[in-house]
Protein backbone atom coordinates (compact mmCIF):
# COMPACT_ATOMS: atom_id res chain seq x y z
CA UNK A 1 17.35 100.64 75.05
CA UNK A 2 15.42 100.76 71.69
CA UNK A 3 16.91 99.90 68.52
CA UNK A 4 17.62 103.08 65.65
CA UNK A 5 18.49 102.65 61.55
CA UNK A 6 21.96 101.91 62.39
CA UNK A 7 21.34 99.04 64.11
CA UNK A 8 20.08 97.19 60.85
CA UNK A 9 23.53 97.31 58.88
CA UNK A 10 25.46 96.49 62.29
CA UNK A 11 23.22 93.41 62.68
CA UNK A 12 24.90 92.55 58.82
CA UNK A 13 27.97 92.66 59.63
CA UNK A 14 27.30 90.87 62.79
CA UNK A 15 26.32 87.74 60.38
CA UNK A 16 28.94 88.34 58.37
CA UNK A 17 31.96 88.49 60.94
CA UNK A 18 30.41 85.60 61.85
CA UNK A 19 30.33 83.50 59.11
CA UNK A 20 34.30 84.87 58.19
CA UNK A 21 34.88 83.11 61.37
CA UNK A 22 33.27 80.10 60.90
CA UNK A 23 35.37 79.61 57.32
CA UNK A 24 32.35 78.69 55.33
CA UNK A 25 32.31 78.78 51.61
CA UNK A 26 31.48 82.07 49.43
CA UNK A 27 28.01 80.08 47.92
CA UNK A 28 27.14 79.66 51.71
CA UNK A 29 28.28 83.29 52.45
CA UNK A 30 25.71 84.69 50.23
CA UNK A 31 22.94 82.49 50.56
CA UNK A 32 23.00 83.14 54.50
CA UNK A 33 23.07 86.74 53.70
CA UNK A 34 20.42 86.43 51.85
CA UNK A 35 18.56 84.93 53.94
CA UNK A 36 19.02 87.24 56.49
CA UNK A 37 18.00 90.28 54.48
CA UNK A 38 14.85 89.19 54.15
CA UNK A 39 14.33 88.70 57.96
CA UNK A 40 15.94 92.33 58.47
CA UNK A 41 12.46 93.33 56.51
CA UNK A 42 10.88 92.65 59.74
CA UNK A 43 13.03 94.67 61.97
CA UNK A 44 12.06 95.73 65.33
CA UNK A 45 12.78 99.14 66.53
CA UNK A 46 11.28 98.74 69.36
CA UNK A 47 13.30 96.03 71.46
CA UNK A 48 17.18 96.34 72.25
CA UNK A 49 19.63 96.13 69.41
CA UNK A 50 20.66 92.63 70.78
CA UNK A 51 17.66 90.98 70.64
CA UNK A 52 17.65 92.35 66.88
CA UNK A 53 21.56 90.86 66.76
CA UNK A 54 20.44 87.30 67.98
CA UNK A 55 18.61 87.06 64.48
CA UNK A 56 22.06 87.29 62.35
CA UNK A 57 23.99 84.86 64.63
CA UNK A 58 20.50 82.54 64.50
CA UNK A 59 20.30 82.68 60.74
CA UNK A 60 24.05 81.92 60.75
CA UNK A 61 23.39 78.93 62.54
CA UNK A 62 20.46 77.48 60.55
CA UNK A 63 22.13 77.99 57.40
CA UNK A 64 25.35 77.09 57.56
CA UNK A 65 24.76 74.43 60.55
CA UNK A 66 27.49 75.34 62.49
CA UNK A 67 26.53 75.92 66.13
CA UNK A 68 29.61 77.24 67.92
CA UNK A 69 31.67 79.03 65.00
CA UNK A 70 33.54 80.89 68.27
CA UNK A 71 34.38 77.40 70.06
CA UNK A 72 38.14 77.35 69.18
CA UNK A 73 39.24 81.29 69.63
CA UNK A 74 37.13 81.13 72.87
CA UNK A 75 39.32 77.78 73.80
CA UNK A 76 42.55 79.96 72.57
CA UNK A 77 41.96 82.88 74.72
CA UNK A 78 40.33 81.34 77.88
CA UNK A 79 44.06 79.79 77.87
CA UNK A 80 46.00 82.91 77.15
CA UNK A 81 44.01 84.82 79.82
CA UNK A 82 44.82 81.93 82.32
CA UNK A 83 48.38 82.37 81.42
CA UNK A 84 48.42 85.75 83.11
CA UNK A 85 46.10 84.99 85.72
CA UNK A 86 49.27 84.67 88.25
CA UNK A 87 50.50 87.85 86.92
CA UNK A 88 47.40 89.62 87.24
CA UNK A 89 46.95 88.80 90.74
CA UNK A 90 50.12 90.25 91.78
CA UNK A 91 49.48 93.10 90.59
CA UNK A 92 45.98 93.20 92.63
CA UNK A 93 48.12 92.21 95.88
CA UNK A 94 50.71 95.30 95.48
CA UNK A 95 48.21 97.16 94.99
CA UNK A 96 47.02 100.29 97.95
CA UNK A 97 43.42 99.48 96.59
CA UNK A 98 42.91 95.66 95.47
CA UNK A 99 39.56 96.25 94.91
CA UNK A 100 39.96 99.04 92.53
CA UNK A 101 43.02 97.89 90.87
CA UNK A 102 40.68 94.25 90.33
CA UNK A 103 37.63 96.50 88.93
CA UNK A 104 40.28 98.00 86.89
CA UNK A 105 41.46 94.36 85.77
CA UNK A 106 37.87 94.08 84.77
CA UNK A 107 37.26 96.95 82.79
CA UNK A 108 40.70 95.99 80.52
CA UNK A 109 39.02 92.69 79.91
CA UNK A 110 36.09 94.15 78.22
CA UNK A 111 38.02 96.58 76.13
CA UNK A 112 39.72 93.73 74.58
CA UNK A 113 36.65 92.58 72.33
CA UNK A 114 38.29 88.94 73.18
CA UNK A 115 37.52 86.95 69.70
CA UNK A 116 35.03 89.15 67.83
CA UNK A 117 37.31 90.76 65.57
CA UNK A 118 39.93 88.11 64.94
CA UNK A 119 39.06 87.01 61.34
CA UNK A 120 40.51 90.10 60.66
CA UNK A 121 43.56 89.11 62.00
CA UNK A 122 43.48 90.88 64.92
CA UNK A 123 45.52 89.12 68.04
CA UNK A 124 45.45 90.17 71.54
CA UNK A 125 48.57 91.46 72.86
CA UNK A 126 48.25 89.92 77.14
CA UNK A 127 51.01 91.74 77.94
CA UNK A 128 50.00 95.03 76.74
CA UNK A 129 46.99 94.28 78.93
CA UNK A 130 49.58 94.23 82.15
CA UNK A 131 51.13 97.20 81.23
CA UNK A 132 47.87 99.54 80.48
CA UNK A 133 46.01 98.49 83.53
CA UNK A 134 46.88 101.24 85.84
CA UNK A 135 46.19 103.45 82.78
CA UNK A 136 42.78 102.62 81.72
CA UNK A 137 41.04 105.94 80.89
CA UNK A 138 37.43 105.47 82.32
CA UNK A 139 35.18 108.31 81.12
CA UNK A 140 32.90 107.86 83.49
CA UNK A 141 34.05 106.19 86.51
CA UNK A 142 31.62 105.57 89.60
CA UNK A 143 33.80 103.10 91.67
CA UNK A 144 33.48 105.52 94.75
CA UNK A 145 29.48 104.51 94.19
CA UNK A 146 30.00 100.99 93.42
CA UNK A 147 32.36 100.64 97.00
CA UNK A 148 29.46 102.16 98.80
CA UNK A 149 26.76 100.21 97.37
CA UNK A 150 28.89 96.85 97.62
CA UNK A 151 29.21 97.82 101.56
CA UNK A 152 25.51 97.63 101.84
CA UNK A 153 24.74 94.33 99.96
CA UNK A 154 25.23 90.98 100.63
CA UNK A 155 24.04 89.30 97.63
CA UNK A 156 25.28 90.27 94.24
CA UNK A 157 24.95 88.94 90.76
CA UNK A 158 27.76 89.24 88.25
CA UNK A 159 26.54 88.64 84.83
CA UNK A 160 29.72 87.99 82.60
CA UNK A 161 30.59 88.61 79.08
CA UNK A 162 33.06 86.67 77.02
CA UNK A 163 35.31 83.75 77.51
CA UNK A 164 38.74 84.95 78.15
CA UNK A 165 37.56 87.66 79.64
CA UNK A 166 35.43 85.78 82.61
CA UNK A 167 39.75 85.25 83.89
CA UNK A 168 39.24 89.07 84.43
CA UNK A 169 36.27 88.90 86.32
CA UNK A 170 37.51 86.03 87.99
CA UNK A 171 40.37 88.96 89.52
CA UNK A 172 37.52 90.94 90.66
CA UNK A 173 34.88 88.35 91.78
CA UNK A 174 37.98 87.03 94.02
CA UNK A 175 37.65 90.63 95.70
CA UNK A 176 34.58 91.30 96.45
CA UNK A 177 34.23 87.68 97.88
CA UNK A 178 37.11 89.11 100.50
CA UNK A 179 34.48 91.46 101.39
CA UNK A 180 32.42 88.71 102.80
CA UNK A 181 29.63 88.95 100.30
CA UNK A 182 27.88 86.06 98.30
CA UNK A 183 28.23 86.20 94.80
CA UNK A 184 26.62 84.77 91.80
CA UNK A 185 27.65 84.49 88.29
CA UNK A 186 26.29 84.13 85.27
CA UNK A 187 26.94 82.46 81.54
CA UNK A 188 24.53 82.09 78.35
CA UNK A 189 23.08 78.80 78.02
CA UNK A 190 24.52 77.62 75.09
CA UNK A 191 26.94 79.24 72.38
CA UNK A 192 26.20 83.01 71.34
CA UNK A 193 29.23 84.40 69.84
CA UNK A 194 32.46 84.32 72.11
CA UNK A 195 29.79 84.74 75.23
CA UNK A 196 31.05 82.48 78.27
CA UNK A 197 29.12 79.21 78.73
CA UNK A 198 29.35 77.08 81.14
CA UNK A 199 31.88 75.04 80.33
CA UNK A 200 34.38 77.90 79.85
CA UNK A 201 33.23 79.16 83.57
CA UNK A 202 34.48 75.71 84.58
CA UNK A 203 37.46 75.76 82.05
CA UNK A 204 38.42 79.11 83.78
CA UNK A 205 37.99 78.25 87.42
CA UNK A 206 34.99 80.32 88.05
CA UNK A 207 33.17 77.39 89.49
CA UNK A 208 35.52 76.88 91.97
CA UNK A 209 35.03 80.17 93.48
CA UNK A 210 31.39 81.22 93.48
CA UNK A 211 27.90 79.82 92.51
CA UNK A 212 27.49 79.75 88.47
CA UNK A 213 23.75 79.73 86.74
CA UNK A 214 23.19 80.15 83.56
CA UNK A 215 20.46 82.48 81.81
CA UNK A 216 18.26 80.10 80.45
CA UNK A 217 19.36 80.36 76.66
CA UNK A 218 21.80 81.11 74.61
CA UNK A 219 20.77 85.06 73.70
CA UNK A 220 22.93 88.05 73.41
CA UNK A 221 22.77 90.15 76.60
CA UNK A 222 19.81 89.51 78.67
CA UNK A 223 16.76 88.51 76.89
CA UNK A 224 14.00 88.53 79.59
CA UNK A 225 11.84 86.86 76.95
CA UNK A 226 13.56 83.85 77.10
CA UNK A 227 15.48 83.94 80.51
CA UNK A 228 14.98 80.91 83.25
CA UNK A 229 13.19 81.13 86.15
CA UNK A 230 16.13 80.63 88.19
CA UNK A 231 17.76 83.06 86.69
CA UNK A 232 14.90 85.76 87.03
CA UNK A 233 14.65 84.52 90.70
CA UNK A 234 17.86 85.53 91.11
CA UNK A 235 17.77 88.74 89.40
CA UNK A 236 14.88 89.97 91.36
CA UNK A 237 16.45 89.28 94.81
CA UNK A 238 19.97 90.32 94.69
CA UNK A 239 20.92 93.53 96.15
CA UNK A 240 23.73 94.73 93.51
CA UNK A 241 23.91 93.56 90.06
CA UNK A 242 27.39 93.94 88.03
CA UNK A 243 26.59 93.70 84.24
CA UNK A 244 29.73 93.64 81.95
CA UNK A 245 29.64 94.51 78.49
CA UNK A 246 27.68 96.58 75.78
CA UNK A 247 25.06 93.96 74.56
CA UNK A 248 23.71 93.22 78.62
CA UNK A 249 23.56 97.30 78.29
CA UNK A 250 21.59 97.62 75.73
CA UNK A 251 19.19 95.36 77.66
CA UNK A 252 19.07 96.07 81.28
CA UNK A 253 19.90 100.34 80.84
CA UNK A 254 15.67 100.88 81.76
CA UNK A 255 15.36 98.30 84.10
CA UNK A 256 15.08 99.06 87.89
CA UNK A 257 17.66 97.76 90.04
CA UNK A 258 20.92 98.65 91.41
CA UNK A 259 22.97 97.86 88.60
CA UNK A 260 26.84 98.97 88.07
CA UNK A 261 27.68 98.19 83.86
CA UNK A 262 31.54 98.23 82.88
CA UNK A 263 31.47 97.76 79.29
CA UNK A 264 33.27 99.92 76.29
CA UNK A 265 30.29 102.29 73.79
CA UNK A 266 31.46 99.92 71.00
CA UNK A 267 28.62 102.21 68.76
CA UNK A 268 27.90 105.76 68.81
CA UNK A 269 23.79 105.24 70.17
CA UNK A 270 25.13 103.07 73.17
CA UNK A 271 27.75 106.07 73.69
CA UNK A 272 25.22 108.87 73.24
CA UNK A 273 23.16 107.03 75.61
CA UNK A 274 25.75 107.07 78.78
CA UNK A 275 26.66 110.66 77.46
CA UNK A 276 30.26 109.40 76.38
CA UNK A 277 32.61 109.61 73.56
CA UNK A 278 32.28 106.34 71.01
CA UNK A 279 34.84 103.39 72.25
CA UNK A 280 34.85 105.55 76.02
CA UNK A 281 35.16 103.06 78.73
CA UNK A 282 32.91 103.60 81.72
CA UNK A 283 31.84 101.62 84.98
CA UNK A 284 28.70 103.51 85.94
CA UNK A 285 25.90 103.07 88.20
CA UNK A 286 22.56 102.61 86.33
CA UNK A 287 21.20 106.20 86.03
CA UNK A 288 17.02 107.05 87.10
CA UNK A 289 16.65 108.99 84.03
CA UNK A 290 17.50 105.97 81.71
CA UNK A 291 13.87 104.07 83.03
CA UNK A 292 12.59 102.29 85.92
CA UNK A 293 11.16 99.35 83.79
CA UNK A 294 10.01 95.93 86.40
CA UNK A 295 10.96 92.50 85.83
C-alpha cells in the first residue's frame, strides 16, 4: 500500500501522541516537532504509510532520548489481559466452534487499540471485552476461507501486534495448535510503540506455547527493508500467514502469499482499500487484485 496527503498529518500526530505519552516537557514538545517537520519535507509517497510512521516515533526517540515511552502501559495491559485469560478460555471451551469463537477473541483484541490512545485518558474496559465477543460486527468476515486454508497447511506464521493484545492471540494460537499444525510467531525487535517484543511474548506466555522470532528490528508493520534473514526465511516458506493489525496491512496488502489480516481500518485509505466502512473490523483473506508483489 502506497502512502496519500493524509498520511503526512497522521504521521504528526503519531509523534505527538507519542511524546504526550512519554510526559516530556513543552520546550522538548516543540523542538521534536520541529524537527520532524522538516523530515516530513522529504516524504515518501511511494512506500507504505508505516514506513513513513517509523520516522515520527524515530525522531521521538533521538530527541527526547527516551527509547520505550510505551514500556509501562504495555506492562499495565499485558497484566490486565492475563487477568482474563482464564475467563477467556472458558468461553472458547463452551463454545460449538472454539476455533471461531478464539478468531473472534482475536479480532476484539485488535479493536481495542491497547495503549495508543491512553494519554487521552482513555482506559480499557476487559470486561466489556467478555461481554461483546460473541457480538463483534466483522464487515468482512472470511473465516469459512481461513478454516479451509488452515486444513491444508501445516506451517503457519502469526505475526502479532501489540502487547496486551498478543493474550488474545495467545486464545487463538492455542487453537489452531489443536489442529496439529506448527506455528510461529512473531514480535518487533526492539520497542516501536505498544508493538509486542520479546520480552512481553515471554511476559505473556507465548513462548511457552509455540516458536517466537522476532523481525529483525524494531519497525512498524513489516519493513522488508530491514527484516532478518530468519525472519524472511520464514516468511517465504510457511504455507498460511496470519497478520494482525492495520500497520502489517499497510505493508504486506501487495505481497503474494496466502495471507489472512484481522485488523480494524483505523483510517479511511486503509478502509477504502478493503472496500469497508472507516473503524469496520474485518478478517479477510489477502485479495489478487490488491498485487502479487515477491519477497
Amino acid at each position: 500500500m502506497k502512502s496519500y496527503v493524509e498520511c503526512v498529518p497522521c504521521a504528526l500526530n503519531q509523534c505527538i501522541n507519542t511524546l504526550n505519552v512519554s510526559g516530556v516537557s513543552e520546550d522538548l514538545k516543540e523542538k521534536t516537532v520541529s524537527k520532524l517537520i522538516e523530515k516530513l519535507k522529504n516524504y515518501n509517497f511511494n512506500i507504505p504509510p508505516s514506513y513513513n510512521s517509523d520516522m515520527a516515533y524515530e525522531t521521538c526517540k533521538e530527541v527526547t532520548k527516551i527509547s520505550d515511552p510505551y514500556y509501562k502501559l504495555k506492562k499495565k495491559y499485558n497484566k490486565l489481559a492475563l487477568e482474563i485469560y482464564p475467563e477467556l478460555s472458558d468461553i472458547v471451551k463452551s463454545s460449538n466452534d472454539p476455533l471461531y469463537t478464539a478468531a473472534k477473541i482475536s479480532v476484539e483484541g485488535n479493536i481495542i487499540d491497547l495503549g495508543i490512545n491512553l494519554h487521552y485518558g482513555k482506559e480499557v474496559d476487559f470486561k466489556k471485552i467478555i461481554n461483546d465477543i460473541s457480538n463483534i460486527p466483522l464487515a468482512i468476515n472470511d473465516y469459512n476461507k481461513f478454516k479451509d486454508s488452515l486444513e491444508d497447511a501445516e506451517n503457519i506464521l502469526y505475526i502479532g501486534d501489540n502487547a496486551g493484545e498478543i493474550v488474545f492471540d495467545k486464545i487463538f494460537v492455542r487453537e489452531i495448535l489443536k489442529k496439529k499444525k506448527n506455528v510461529i510467531f512473531s514480535v518487533k525487535s526492539g520497542p516501536i510503540i505498544n508493538d509486542a517484543t520479546m520480552e512481553d511474548a515471554k511476559e505473556t506466555g507465548i513462548t511457552d506455547l509455540v516458536k517466537v522470532i522476532e523481525t529483525g528490528a524494531a519497525k512498524s508493520g513489516v519493513n522488508f527493508n530491514y527484516v532478518s534473514e530468519e525472519f524472511i526465511k520464514i516468511f517465504r516458506g510457511v504455507d498460511l500467514i496470519i497478520s494482525k493489525g492495520q500497520a502489517n496491512f499497510e505493508c504486506l496488502d501487495e505481497i503474494d502469499k496466502n495471507i489472512f489480516f484481522i485488523l480494524k481500518a483505523k483510517c479511511a485509505r486503509v478502509a477504502n482499500s478493503l472496500g469497508v466502512n472507516y473503524l469496520d473490523v474485518v478478517l479477510v483473506k489477502k485479495k489478487q487484485k490488491w498485487g502479487n508483489k515477491k519477497v
